[in-house]
N, C-alpha and C. Protein backbone atom coordinates (compact mmCIF):
# COMPACT_ATOMS: atom_id res chain seq x y z
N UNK A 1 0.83 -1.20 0.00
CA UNK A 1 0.00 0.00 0.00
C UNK A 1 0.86 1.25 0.00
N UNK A 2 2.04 0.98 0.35
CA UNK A 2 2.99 2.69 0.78
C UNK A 2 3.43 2.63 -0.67
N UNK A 3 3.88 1.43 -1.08
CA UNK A 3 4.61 1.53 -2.32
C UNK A 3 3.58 1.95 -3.75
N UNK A 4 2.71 2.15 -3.45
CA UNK A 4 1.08 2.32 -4.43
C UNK A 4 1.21 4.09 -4.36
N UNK A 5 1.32 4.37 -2.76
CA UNK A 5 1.24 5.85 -2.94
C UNK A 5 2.30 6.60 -3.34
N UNK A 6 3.81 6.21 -2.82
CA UNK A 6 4.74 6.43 -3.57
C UNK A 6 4.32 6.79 -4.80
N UNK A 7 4.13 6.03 -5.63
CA UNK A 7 3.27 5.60 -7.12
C UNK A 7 2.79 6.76 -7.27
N UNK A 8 1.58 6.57 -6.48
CA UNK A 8 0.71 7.74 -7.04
C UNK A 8 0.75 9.62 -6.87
N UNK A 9 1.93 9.66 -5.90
CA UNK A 9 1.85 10.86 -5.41
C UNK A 9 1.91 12.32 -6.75
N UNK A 10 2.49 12.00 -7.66
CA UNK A 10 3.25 12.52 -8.56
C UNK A 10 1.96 13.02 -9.40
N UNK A 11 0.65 11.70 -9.52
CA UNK A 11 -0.06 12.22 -10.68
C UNK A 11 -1.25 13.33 -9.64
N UNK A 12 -1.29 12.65 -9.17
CA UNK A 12 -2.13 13.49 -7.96
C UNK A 12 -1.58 14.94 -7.97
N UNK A 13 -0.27 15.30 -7.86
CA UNK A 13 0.20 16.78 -7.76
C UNK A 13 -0.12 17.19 -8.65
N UNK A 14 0.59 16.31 -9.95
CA UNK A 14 -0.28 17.47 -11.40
C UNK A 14 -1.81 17.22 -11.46
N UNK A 15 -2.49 16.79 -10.89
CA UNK A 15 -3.89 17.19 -11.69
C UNK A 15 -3.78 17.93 -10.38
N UNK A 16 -3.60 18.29 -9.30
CA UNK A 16 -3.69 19.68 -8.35
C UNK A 16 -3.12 21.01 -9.47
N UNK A 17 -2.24 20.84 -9.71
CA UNK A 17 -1.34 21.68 -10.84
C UNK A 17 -2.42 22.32 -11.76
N UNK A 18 -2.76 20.68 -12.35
CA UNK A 18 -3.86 21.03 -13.90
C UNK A 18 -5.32 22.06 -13.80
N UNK A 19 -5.35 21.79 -12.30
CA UNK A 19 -6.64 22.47 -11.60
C UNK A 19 -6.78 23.84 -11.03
N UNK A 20 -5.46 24.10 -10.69
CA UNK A 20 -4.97 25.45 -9.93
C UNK A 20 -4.57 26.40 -11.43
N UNK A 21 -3.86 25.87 -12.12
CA UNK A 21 -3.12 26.59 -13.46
C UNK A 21 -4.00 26.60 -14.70
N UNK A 22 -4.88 25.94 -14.84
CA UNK A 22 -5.34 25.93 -16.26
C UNK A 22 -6.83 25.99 -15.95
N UNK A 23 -7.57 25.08 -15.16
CA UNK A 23 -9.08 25.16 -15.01
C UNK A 23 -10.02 26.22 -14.07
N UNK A 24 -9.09 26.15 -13.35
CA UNK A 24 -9.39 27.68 -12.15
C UNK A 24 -9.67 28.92 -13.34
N UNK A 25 -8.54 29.58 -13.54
CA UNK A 25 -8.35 30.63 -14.56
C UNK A 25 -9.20 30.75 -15.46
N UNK A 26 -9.54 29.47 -16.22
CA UNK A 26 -10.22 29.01 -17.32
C UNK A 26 -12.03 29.60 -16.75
N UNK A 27 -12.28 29.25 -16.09
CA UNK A 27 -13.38 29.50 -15.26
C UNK A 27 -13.86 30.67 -15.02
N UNK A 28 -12.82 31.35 -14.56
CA UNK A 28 -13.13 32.75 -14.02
C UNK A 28 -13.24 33.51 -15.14
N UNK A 29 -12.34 33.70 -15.63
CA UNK A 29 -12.59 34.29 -17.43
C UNK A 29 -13.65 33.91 -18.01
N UNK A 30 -14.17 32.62 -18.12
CA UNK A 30 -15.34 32.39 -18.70
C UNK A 30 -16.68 33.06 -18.06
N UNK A 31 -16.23 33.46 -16.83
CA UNK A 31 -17.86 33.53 -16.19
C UNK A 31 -17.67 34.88 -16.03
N UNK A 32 -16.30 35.79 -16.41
CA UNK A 32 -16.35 37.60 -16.81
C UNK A 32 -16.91 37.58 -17.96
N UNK A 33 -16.72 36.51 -18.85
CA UNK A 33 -16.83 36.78 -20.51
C UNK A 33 -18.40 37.05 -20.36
N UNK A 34 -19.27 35.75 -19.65
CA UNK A 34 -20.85 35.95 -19.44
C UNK A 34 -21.31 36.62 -19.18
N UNK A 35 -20.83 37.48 -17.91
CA UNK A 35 -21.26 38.87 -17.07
C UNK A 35 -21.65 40.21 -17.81
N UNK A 36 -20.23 39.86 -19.00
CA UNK A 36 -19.86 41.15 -19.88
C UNK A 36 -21.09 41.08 -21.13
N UNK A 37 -21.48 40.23 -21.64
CA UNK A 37 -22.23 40.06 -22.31
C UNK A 37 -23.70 39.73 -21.79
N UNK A 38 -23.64 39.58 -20.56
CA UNK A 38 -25.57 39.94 -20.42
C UNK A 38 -25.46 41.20 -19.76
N UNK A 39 -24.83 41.85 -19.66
CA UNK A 39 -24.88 43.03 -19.13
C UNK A 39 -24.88 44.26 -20.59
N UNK A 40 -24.77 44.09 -21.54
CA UNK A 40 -24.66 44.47 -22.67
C UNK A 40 -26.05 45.25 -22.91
N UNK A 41 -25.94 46.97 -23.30
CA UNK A 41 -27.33 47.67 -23.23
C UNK A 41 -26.93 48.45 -24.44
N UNK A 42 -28.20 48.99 -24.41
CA UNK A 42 -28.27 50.13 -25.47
C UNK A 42 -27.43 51.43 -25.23
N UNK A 43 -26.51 51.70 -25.99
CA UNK A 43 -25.26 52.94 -25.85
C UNK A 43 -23.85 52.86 -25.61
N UNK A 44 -23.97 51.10 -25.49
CA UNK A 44 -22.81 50.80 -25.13
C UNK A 44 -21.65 50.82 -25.87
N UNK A 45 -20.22 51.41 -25.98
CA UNK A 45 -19.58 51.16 -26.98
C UNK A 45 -19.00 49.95 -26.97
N UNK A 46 -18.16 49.10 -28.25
CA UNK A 46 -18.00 47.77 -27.94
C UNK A 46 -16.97 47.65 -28.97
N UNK A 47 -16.29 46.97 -28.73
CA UNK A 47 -15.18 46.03 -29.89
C UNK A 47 -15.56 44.77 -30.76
N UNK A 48 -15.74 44.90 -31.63
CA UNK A 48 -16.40 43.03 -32.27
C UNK A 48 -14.63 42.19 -32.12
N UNK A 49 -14.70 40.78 -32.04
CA UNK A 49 -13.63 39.98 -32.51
C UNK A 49 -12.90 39.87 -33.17
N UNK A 50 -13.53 40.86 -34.30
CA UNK A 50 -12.70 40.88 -35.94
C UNK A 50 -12.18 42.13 -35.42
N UNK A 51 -12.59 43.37 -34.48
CA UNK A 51 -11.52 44.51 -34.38
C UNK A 51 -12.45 45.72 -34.96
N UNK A 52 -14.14 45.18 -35.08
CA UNK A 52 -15.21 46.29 -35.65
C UNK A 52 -15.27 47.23 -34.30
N UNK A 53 -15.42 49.22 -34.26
CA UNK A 53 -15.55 49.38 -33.14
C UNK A 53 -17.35 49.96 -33.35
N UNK A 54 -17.86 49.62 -32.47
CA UNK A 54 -19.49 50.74 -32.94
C UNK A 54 -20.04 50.85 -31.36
N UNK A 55 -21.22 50.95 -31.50
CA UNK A 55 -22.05 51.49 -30.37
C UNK A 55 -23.42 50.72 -30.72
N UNK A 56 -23.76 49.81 -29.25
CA UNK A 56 -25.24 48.99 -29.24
C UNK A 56 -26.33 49.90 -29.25
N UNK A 57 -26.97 49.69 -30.84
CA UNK A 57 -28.22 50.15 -30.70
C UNK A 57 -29.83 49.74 -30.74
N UNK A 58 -29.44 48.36 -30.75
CA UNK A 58 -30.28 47.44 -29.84
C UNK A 58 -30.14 46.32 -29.56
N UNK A 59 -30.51 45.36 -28.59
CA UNK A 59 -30.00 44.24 -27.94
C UNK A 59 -31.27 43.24 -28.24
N UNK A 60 -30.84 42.37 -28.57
CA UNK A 60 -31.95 40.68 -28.84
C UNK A 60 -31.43 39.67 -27.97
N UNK A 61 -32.02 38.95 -28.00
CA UNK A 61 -31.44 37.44 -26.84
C UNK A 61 -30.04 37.39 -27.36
N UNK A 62 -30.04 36.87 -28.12
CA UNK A 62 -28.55 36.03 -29.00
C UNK A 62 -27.75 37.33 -29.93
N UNK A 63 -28.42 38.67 -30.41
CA UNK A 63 -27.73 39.51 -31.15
C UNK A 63 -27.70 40.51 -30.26
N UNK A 64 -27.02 41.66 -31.28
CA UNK A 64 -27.04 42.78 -31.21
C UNK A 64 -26.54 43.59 -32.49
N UNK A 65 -27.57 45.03 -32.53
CA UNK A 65 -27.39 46.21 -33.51
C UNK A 65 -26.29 46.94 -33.00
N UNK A 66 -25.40 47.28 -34.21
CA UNK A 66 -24.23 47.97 -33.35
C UNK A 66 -24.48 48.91 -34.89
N UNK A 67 -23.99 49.98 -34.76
CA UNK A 67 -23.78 51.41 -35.27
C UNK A 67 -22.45 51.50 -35.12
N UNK A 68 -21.81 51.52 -36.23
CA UNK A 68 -20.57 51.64 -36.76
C UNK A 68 -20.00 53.39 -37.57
N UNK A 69 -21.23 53.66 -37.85
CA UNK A 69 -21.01 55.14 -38.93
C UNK A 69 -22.66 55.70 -38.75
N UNK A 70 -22.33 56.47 -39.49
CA UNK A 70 -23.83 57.00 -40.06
C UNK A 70 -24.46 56.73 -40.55
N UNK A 71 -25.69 56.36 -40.34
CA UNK A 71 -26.29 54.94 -41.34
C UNK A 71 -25.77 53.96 -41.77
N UNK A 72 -25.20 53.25 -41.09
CA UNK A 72 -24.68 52.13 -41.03
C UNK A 72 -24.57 51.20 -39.80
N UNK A 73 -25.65 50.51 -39.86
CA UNK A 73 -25.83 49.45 -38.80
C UNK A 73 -25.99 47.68 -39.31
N UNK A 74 -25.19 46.95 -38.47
CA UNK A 74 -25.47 45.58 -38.72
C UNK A 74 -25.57 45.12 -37.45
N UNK A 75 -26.35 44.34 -37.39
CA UNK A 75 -26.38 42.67 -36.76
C UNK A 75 -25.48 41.84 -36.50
N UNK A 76 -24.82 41.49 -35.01
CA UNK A 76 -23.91 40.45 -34.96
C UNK A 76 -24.24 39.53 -33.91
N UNK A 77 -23.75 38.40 -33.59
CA UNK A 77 -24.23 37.78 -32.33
C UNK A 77 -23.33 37.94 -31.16
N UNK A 78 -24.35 37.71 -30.28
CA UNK A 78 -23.37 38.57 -28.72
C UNK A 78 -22.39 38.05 -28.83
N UNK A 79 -21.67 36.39 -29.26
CA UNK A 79 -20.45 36.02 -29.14
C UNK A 79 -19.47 36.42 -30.02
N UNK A 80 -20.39 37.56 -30.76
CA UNK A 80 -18.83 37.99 -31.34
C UNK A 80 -18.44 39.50 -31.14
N UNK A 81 -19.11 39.70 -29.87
CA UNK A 81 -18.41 40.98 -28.98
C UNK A 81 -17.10 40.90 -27.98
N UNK A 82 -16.21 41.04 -28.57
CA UNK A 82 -14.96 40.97 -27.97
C UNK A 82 -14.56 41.79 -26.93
N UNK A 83 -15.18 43.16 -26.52
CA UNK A 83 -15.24 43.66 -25.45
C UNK A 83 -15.85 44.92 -25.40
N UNK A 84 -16.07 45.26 -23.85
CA UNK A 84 -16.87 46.87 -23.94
C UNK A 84 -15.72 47.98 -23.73
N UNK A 85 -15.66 48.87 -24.72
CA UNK A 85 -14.60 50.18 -24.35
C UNK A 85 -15.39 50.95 -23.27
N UNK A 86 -14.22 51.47 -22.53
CA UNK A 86 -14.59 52.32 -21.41
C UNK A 86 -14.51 53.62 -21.78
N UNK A 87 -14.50 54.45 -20.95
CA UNK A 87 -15.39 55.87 -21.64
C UNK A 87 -14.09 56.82 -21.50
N UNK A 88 -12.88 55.74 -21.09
CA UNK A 88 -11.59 56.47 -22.03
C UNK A 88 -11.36 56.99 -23.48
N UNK A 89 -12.20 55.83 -24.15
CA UNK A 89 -11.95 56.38 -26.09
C UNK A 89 -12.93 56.32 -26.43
N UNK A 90 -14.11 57.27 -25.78
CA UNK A 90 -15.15 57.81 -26.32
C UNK A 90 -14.90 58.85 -26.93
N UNK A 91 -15.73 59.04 -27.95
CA UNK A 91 -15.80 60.91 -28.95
C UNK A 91 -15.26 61.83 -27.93
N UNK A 92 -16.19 62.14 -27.17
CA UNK A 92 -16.55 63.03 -26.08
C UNK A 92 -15.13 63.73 -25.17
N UNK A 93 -14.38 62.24 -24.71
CA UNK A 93 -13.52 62.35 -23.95
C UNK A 93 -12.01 62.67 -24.93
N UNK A 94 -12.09 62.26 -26.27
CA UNK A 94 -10.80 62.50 -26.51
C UNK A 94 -10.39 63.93 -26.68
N UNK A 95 -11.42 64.75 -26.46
CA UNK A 95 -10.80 66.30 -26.62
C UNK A 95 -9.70 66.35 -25.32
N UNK A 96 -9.32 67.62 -25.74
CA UNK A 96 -8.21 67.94 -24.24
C UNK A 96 -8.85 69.47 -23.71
N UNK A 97 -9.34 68.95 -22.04
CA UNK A 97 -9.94 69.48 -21.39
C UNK A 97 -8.76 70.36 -20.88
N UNK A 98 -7.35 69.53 -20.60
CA UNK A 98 -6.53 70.81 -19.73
C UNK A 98 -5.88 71.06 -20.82
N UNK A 99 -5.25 72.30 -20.21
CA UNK A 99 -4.51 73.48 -20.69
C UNK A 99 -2.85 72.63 -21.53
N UNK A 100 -2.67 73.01 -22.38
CA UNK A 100 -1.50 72.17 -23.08
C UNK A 100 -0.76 72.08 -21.79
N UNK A 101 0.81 71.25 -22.17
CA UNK A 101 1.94 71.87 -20.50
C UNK A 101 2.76 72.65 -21.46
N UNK A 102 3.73 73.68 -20.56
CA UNK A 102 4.21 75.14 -20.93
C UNK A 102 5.91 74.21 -21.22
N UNK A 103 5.89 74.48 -22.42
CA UNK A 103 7.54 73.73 -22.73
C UNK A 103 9.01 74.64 -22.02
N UNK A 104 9.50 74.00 -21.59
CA UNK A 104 10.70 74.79 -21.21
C UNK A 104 11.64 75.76 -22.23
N UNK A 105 11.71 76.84 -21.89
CA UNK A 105 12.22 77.70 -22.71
C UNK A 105 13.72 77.25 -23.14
N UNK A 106 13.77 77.65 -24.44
CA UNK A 106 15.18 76.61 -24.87
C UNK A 106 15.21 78.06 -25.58
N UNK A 107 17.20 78.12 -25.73
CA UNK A 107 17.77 79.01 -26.48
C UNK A 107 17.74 79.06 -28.03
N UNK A 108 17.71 79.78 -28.41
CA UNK A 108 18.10 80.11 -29.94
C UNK A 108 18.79 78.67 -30.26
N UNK A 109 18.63 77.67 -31.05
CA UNK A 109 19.83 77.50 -31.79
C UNK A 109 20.70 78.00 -32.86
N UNK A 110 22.22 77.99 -32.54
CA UNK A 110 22.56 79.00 -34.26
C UNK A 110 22.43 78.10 -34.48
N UNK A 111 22.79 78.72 -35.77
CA UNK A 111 22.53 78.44 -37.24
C UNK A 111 23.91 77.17 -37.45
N UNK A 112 23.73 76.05 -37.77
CA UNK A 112 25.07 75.28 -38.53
C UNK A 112 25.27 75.87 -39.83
N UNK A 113 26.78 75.83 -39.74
CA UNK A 113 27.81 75.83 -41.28
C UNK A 113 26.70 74.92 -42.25
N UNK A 114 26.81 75.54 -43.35
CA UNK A 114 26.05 74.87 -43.96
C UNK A 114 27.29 74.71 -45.37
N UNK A 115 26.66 73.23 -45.27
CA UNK A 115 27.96 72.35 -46.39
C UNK A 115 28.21 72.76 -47.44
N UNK A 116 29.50 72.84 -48.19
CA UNK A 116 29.93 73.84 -49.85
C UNK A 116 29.86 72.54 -50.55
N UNK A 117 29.14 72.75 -51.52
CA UNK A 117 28.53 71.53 -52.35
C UNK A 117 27.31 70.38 -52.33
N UNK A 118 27.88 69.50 -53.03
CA UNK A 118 26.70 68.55 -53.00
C UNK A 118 27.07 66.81 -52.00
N UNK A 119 28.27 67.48 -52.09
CA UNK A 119 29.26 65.96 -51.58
C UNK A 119 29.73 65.12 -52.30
N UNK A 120 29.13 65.16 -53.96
CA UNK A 120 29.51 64.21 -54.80
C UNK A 120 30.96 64.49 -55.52
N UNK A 121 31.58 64.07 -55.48
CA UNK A 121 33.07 64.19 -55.99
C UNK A 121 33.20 63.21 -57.38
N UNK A 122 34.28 64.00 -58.38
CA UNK A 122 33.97 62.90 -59.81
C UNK A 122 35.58 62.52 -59.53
């Protein structure tokens, strides 16, 4: 019986391993991926899978209308929403609200010698 567990100790660690490293992780990601997608509303901006960016303009069980341009809307299914942008790279926000920053005052540069010719020599 000792010599059995000897034996067995090894496979036992990796499927602890296989369970902690790959199926745990695996899990949790899967059940953000769900969250992110029933939580999915009208205005939302979004990323498709292929790298489409638009804005949900209406939601069905299994789809959604996304608005890509101006008159231009298609149909995709929720699984191929790859993620929701945050309201970092919205229209709205990419203006610049503060004041530029004030560059440090730098001297004149002179002027360089400027080269006699072309450089080409026959």
């Amino acid at each position: 019986m000792d010599n059995l567990l000897q034996m067995a100790w090894p496979f036992i660690l990796m499927g602890v391993i296989f369970y902690v490293m790959i199926y745990r992780p695996q899990k949790r990601d899967q059940k953000k991926r769900t969250e992110m997608l029933d939580s999915l509303k009208v205005g939302t901006n979004i990323v498709t899978i292929g790298g489409i960016l638009g804005t949900i303009t209406k939601v069905q069980e299994d789809k959604v209308r996304i608005k890509v341009a101006e008159g231009v809307e298609f149909h995709i299914r929720k699984s191929a929403v790859g993620g929701v942008i945050t309201s970092a790279f919205s229209k709205n926000d990419t203006k610049k609200k503060a004041e530029p920053e004030a560059k440090p005052a730098e001297a004149p540069a002179e002027e360089a010698p400027k080269a006699e010719g072309t450089g080409e020599e026959k």
